[in-house]
C-alpha atoms as a PDB file:
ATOM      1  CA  UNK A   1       9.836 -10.056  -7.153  1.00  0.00           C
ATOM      2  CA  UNK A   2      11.432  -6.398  -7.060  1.00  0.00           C
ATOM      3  CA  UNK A   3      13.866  -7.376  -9.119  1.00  0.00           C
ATOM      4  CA  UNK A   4      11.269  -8.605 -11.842  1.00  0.00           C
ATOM      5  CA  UNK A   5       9.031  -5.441 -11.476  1.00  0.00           C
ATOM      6  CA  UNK A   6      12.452  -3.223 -12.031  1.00  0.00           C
ATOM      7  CA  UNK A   7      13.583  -5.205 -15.297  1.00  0.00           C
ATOM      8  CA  UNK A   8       9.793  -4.446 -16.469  1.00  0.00           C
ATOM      9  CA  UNK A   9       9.402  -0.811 -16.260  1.00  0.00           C
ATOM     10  CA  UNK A  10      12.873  -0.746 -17.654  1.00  0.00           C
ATOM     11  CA  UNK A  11      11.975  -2.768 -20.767  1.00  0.00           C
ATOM     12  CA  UNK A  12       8.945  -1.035 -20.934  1.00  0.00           C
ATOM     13  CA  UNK A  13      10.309   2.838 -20.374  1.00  0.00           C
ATOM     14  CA  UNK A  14      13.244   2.203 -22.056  1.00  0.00           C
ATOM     15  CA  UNK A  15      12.236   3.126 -25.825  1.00  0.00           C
ATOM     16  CA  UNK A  16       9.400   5.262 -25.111  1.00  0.00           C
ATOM     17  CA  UNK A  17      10.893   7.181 -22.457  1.00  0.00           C
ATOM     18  CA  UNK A  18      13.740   8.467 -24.843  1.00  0.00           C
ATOM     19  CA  UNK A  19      11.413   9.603 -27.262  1.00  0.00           C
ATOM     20  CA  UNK A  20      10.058  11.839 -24.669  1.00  0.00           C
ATOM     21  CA  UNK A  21      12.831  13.935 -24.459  1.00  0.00           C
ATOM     22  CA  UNK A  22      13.363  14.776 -28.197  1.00  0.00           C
ATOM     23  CA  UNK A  23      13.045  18.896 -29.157  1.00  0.00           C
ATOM     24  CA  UNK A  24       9.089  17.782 -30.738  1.00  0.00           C
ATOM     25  CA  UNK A  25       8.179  14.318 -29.898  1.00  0.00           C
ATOM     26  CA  UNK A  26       5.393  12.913 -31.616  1.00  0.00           C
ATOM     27  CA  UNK A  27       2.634  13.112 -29.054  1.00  0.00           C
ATOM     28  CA  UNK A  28       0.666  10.033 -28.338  1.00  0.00           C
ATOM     29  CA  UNK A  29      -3.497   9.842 -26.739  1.00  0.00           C
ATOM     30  CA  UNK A  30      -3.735  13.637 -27.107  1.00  0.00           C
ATOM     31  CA  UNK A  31      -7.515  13.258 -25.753  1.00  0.00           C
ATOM     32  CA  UNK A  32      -6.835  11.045 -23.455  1.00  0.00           C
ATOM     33  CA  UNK A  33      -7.010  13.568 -20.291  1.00  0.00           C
ATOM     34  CA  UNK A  34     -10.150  15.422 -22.034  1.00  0.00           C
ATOM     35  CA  UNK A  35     -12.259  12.630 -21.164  1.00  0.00           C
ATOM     36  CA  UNK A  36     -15.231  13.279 -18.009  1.00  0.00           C
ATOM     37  CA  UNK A  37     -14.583   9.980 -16.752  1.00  0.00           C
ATOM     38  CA  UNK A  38     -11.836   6.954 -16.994  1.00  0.00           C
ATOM     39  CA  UNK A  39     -11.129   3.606 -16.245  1.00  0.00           C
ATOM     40  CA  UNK A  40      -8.351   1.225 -15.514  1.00  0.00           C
ATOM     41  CA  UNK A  41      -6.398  -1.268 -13.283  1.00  0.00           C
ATOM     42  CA  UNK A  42      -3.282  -1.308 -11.148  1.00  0.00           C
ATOM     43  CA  UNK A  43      -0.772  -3.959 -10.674  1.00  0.00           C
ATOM     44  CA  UNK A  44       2.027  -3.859  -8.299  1.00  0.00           C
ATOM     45  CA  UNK A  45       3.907  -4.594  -5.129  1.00  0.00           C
ATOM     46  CA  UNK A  46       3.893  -3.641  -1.055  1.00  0.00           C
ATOM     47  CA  UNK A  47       6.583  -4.370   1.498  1.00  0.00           C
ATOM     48  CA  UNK A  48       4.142  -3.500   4.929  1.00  0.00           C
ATOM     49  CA  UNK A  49       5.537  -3.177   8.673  1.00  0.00           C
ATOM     50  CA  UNK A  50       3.845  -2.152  12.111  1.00  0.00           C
ATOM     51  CA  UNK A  51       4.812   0.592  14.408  1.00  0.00           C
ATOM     52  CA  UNK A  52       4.053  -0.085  18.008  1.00  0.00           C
ATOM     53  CA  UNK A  53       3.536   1.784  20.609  1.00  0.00           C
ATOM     54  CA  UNK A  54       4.726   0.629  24.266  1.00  0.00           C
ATOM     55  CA  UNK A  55       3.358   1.576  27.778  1.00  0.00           C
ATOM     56  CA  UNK A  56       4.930   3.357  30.161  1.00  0.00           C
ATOM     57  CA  UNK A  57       8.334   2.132  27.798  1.00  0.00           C
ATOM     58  CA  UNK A  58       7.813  -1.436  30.234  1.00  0.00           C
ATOM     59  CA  UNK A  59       9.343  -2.948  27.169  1.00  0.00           C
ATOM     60  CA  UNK A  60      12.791  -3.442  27.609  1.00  0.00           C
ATOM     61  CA  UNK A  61      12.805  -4.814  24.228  1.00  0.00           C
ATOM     62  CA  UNK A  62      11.328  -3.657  20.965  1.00  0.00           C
ATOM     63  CA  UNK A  63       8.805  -6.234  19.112  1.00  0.00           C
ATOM     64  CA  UNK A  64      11.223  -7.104  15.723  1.00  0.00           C
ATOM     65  CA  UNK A  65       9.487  -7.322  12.577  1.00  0.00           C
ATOM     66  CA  UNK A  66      10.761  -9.348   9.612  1.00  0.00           C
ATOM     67  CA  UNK A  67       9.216  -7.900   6.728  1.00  0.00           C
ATOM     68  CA  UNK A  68       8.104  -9.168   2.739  1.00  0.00           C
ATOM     69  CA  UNK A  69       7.212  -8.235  -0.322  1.00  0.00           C
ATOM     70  CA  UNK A  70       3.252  -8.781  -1.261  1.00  0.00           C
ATOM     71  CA  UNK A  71       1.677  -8.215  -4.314  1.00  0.00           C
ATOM     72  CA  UNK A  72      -1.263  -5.420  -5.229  1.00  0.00           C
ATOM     73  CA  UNK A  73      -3.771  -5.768  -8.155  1.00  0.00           C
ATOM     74  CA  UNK A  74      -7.192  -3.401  -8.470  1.00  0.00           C
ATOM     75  CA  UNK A  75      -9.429  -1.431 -10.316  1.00  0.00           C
ATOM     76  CA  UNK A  76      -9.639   2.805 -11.183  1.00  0.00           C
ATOM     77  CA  UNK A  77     -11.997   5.228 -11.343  1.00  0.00           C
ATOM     78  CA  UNK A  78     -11.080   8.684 -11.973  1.00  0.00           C
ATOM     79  CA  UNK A  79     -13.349  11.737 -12.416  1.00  0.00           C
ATOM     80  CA  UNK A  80     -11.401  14.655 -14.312  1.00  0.00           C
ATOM     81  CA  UNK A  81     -12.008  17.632 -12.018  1.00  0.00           C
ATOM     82  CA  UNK A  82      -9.333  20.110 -14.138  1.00  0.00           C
ATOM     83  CA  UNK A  83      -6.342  19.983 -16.536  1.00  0.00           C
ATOM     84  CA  UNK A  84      -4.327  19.596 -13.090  1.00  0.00           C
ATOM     85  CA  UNK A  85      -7.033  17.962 -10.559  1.00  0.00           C
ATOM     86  CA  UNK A  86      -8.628  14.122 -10.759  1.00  0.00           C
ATOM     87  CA  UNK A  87     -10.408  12.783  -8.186  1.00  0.00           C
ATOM     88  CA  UNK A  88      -9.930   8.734  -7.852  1.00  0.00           C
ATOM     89  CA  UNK A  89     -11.112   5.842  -6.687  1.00  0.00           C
ATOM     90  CA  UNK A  90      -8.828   2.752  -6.798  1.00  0.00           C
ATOM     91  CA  UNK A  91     -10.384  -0.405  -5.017  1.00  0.00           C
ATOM     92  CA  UNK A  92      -8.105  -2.969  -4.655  1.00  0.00           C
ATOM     93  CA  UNK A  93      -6.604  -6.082  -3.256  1.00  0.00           C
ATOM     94  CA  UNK A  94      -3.402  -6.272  -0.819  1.00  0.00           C
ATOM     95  CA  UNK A  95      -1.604  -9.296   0.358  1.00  0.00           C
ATOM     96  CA  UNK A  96       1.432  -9.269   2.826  1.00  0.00           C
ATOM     97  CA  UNK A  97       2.712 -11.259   5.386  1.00  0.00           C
ATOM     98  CA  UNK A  98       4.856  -9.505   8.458  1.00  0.00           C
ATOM     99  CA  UNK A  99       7.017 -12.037  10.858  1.00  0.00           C
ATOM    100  CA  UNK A 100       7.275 -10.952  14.632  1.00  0.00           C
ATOM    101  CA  UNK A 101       9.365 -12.083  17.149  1.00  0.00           C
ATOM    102  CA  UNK A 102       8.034 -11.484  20.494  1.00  0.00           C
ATOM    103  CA  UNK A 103      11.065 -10.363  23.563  1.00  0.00           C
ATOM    104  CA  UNK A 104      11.302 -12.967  26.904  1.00  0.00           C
ATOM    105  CA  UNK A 105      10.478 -16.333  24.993  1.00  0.00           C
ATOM    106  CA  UNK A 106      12.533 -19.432  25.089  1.00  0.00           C
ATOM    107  CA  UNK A 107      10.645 -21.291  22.854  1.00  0.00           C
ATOM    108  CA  UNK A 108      10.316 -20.410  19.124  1.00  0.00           C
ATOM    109  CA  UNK A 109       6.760 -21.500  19.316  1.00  0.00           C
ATOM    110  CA  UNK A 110       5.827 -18.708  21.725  1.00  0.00           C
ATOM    111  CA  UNK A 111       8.075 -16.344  20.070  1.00  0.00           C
ATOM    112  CA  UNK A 112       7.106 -16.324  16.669  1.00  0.00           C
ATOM    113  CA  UNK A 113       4.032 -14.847  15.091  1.00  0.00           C
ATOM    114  CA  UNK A 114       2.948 -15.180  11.567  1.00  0.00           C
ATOM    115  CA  UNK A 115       1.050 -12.485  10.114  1.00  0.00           C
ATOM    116  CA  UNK A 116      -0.361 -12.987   6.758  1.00  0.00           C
ATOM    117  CA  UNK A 117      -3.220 -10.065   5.870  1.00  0.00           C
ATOM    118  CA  UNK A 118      -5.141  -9.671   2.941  1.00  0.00           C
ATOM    119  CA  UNK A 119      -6.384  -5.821   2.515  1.00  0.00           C
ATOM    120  CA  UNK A 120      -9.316  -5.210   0.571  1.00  0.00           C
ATOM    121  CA  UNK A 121      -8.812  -1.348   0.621  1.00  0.00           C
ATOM    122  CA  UNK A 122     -11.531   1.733  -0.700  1.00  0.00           C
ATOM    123  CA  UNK A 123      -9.106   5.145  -1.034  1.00  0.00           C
ATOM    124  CA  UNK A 124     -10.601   7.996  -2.382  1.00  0.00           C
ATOM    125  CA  UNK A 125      -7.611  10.050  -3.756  1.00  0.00           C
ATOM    126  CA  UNK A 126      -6.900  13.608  -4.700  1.00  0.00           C
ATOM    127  CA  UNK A 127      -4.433  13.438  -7.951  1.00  0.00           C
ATOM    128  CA  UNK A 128      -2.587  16.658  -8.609  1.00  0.00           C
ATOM    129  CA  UNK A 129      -0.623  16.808 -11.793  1.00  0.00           C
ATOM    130  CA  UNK A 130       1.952  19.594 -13.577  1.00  0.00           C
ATOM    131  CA  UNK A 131       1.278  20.675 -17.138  1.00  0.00           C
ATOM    132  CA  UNK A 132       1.752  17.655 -19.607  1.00  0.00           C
ATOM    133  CA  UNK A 133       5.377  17.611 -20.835  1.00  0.00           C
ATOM    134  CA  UNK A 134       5.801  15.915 -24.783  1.00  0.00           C
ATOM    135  CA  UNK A 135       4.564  12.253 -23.235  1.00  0.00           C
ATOM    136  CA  UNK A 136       5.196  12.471 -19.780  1.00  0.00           C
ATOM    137  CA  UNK A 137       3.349  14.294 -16.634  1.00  0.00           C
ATOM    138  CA  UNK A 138       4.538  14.288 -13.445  1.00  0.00           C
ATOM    139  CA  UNK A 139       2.213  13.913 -10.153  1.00  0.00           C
ATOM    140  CA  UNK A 140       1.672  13.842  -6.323  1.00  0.00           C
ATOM    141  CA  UNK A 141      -1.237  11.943  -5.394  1.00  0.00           C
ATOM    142  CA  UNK A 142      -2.662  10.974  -1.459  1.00  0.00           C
ATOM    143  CA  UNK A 143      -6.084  10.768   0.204  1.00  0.00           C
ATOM    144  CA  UNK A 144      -7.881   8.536   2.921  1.00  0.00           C
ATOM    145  CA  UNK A 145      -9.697   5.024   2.455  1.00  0.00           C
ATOM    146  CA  UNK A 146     -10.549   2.349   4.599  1.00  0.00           C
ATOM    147  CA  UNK A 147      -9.552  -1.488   4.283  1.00  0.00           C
ATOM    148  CA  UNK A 148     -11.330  -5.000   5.017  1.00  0.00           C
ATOM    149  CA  UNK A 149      -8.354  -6.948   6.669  1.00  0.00           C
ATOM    150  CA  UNK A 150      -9.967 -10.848   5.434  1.00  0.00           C
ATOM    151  CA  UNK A 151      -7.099 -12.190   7.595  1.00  0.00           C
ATOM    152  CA  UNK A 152      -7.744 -10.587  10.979  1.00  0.00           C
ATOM    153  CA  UNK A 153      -9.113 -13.534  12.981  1.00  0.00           C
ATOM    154  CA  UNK A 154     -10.659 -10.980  14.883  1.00  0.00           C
ATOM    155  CA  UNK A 155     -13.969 -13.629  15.581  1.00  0.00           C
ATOM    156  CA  UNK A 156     -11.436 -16.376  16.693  1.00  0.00           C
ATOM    157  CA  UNK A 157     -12.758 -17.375  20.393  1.00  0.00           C
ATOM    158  CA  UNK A 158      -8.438 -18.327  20.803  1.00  0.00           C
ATOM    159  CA  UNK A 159      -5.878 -15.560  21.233  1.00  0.00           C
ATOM    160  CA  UNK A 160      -1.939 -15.878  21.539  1.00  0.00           C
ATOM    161  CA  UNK A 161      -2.281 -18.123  24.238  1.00  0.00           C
ATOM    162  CA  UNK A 162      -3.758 -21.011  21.987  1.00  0.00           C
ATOM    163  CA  UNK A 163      -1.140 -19.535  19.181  1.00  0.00           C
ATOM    164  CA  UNK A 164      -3.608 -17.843  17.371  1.00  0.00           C
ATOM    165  CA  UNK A 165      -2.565 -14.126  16.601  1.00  0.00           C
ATOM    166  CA  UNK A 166      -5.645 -11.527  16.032  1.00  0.00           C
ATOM    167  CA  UNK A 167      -5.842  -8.089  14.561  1.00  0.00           C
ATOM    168  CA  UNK A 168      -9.084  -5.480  13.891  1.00  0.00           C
ATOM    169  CA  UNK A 169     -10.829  -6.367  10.822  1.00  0.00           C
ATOM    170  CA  UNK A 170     -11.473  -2.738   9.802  1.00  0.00           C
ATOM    171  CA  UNK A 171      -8.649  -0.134   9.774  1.00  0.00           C
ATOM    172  CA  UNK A 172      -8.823   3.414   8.331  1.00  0.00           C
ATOM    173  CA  UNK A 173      -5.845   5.136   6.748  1.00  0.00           C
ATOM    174  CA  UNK A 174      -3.724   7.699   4.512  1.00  0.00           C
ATOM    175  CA  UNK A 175      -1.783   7.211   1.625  1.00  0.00           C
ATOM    176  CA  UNK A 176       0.371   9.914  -0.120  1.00  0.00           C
ATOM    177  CA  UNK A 177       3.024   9.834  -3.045  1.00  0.00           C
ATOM    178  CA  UNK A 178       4.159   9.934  -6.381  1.00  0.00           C
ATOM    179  CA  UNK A 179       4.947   9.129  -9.694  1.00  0.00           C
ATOM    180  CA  UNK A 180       4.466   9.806 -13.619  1.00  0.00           C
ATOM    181  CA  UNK A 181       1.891   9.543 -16.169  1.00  0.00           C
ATOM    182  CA  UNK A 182       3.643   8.047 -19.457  1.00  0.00           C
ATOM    183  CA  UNK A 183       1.586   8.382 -22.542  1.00  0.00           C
ATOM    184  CA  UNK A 184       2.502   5.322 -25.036  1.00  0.00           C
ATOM    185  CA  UNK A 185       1.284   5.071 -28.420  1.00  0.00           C
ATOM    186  CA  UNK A 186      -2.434   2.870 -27.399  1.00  0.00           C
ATOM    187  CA  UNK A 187      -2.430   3.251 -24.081  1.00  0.00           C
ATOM    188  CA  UNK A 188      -1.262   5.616 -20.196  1.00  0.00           C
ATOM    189  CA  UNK A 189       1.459   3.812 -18.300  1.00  0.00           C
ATOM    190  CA  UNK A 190       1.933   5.038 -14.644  1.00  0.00           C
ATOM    191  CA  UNK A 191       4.053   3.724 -12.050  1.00  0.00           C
ATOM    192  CA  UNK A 192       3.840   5.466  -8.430  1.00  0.00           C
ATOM    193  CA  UNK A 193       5.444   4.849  -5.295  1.00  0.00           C
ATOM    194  CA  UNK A 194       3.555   5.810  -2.135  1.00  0.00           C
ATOM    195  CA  UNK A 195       3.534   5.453   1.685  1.00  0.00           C
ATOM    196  CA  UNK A 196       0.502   4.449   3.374  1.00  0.00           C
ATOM    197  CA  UNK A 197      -0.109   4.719   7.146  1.00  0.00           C
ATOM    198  CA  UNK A 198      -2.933   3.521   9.543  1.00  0.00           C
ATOM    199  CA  UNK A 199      -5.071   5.815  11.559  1.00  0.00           C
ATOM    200  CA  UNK A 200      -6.357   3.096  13.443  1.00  0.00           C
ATOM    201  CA  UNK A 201      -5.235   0.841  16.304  1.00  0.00           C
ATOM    202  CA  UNK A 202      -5.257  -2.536  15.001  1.00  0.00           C
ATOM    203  CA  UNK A 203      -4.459  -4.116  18.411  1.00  0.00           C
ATOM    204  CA  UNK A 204      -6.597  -7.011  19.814  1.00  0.00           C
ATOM    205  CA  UNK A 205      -5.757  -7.814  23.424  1.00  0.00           C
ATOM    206  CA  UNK A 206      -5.645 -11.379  24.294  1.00  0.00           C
ATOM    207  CA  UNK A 207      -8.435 -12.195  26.997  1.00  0.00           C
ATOM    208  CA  UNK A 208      -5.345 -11.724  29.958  1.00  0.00           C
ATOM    209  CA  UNK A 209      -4.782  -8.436  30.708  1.00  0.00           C
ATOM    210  CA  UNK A 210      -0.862  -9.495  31.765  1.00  0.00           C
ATOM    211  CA  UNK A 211      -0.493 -11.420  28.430  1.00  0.00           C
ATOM    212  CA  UNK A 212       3.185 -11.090  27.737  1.00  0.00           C
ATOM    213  CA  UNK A 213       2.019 -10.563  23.823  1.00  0.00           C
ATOM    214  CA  UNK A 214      -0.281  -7.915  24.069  1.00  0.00           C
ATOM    215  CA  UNK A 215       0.053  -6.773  27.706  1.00  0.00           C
ATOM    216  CA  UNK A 216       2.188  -4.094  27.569  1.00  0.00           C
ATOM    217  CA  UNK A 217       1.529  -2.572  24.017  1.00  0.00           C
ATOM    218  CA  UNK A 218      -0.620   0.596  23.682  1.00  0.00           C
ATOM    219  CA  UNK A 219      -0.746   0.693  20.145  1.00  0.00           C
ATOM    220  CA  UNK A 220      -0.053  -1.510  16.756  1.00  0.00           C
ATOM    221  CA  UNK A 221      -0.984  -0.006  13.686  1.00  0.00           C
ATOM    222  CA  UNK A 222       0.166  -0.697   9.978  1.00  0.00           C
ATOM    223  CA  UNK A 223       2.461   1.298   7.812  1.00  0.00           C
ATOM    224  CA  UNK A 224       4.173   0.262   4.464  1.00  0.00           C
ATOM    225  CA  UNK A 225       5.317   1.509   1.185  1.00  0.00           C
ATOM    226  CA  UNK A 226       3.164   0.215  -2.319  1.00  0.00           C
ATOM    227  CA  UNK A 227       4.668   0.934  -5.772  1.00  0.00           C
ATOM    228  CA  UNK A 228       1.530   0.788  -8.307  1.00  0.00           C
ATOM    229  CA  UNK A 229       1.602   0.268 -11.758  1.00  0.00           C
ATOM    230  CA  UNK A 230      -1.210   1.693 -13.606  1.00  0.00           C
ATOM    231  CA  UNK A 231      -2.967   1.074 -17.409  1.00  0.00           C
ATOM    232  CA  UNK A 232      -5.126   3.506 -18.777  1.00  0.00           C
END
């Protein structure tokens, strides 16, 4: 799937992106910034882990995570604030799958965890651009939101001892990253590529104290890295 997003942009930036670099390039939406209010969607892709945090370091062996890629697709909202300044909203959708493989198991069974989440995340983000440049702006963006996790089983009555592996249904976090505004001839193409990190403990103990899946962990909480491609 990276591979397909990559031969995308390129097709797509390919032409248009030369242009922008000629001595007076014919500028394209010249209004399209002016505006109070606009609207759009996102497409795009995620590759989330999970840091965890050990007690006491009782672990003698780190929790290994097998990563994937997932697949993003929302909505936008943005309220102009400046010239440099947008303030946005950018509900979307978020689905991932992580792979853990728990230490002291002999049986694959026990070992192995499948973790498929679906994110419905809320951020409210601060967008802070330079000066536009011919058809091109560049720009930081990050804020805080808070996510629906649909896949949590966090009202399942079994834990990892019936197999069943359980997470916090609501998480808080940050995002923060960047990218560039591309102004086409009909409509604003932006790809951005941002890390996004949980403020929340997403652990759910299993009902044993001792359980040799949850036991000794003090913390699991969600990190990963989106790239967003936007249409304005």
């Amino acid at each position: 799937m990276r591979h397909i997003w990559l031969l995308l942009m390129a097709l797509a930036l390919g032409q248009p992106v030369s242009a922008q670099f000629n001595e007076k390039p014919i500028l394209n939406l010249q209004n399209e910034d002016l505006a109070r209010f606009n609207w759009g969607y996102f497409l795009g892709f995620n590759q989330y882990d999970f840091k965890f945090e050990y007690k006491n370091d009782l672990n003698p062996t780190d929790i290994l995570v097998s990563k994937s890629i997932g697949f993003n697709v929302g909505l936008i909202g943005e309220m102009r604030i400046n010239e440099f300044l947008d303030l946005r909203f950018e509900p979307g959708l978020f689905y991932t799958q992580r792979d853990l493989g728990f230490p002291g198991f002999s049986s694959e069974n026990d070992a192995i965890r499948e973790v498929s989440s679906t994110y419905i995340n809320f951020p409210l983000l601060l967008k802070v651009s330079t000066r536009r440049l011919g058809n091109f702006k560049p720009f930081v963006i990050g804020g805080f939101g808070a996510a629906l996790n649909l896949g949590s089983n966090e009202d399942s009555p079994d834990d990892n001892s019936s197999g069943t592996f359980r997470m916090k249904r609501q998480v808080y976090n940050y995002e923060i990253g960047f990218g560039v505004d591309f102004y086409l001839e009909y409509f604003k193409f932006s790809p951005s590529i941002r890390g996004v990190f949980s403020l929340t403990d997403e652990l759910l103990r299993d009902e044993d104290p001792n359980s040799p899946w949850t036991g000794y962990i003090e913390a699991r909480k969600t990190r990963g890295v989106i790239v967003n491609i936007t249409f304005e």
